[in-house]
Protein backbone atom coordinates (compact mmCIF):
# COMPACT_ATOMS: atom_id res chain seq x y z
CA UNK A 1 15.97 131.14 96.34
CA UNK A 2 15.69 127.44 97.07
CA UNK A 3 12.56 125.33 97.96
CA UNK A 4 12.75 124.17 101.28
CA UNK A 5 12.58 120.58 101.25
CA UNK A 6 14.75 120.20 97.78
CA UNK A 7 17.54 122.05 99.12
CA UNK A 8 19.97 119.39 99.51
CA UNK A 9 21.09 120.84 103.06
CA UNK A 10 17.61 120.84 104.12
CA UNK A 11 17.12 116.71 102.88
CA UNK A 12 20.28 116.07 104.78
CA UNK A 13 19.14 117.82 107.63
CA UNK A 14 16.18 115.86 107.62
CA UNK A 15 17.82 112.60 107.18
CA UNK A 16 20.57 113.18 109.87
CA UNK A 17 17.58 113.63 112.58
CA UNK A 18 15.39 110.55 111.62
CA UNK A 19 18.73 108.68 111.89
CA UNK A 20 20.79 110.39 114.70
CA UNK A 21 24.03 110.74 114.78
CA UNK A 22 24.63 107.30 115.95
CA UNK A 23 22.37 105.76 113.47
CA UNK A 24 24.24 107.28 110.56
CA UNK A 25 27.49 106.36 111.87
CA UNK A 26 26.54 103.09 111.86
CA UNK A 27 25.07 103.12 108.26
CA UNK A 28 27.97 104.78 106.91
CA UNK A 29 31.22 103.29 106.29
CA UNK A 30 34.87 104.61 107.37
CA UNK A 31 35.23 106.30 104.12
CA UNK A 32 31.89 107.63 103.84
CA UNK A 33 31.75 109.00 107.25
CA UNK A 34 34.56 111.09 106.67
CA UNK A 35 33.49 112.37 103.64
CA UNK A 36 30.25 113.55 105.17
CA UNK A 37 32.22 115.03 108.17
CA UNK A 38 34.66 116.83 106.17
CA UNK A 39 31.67 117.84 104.27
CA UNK A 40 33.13 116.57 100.94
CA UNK A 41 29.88 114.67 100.13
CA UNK A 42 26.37 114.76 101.63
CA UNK A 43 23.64 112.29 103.03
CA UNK A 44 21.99 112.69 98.98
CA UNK A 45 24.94 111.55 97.40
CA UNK A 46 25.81 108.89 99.59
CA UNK A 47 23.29 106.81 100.27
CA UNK A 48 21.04 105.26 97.60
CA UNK A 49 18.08 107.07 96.70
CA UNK A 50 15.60 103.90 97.97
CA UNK A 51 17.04 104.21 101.40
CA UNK A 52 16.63 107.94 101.40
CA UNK A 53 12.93 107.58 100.57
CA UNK A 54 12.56 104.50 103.34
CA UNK A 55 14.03 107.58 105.76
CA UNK A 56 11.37 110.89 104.54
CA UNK A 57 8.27 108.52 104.19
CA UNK A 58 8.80 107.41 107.83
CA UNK A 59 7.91 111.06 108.30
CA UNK A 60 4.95 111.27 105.85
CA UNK A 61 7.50 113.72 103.55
């Protein structure tokens, strides 16, 4: 059974609302927006891991 919060579905759930989807469509690129629509990578493994914890700490996570 997974943690919540270390689930990786649960971190890119979180990430996708403190961006929106326009703000992530803007921070990815062609390629990686694709990707993450066709579900062949998520938020974790695209973007780097200081810009993921810019994103949670602006939540107190």
């Amino acid at each position: 059974m997974p943690v919540p919060g270390y689930d990786p579905e649960d971190i890119d759930d979180t990430l996708e609302s403190h961006l929106g989807e326009d703000g992530l469509r803007e921070r990815l690129s062609d390629e990686e927006w694709e990707a993450y629509q066709h579900e062949d990578a998520s938020l974790v493994d695209i973007l780097d891991e200081s810009e993921i914890e810019r994103l949670l700490d602006a939540d107190g996570n």
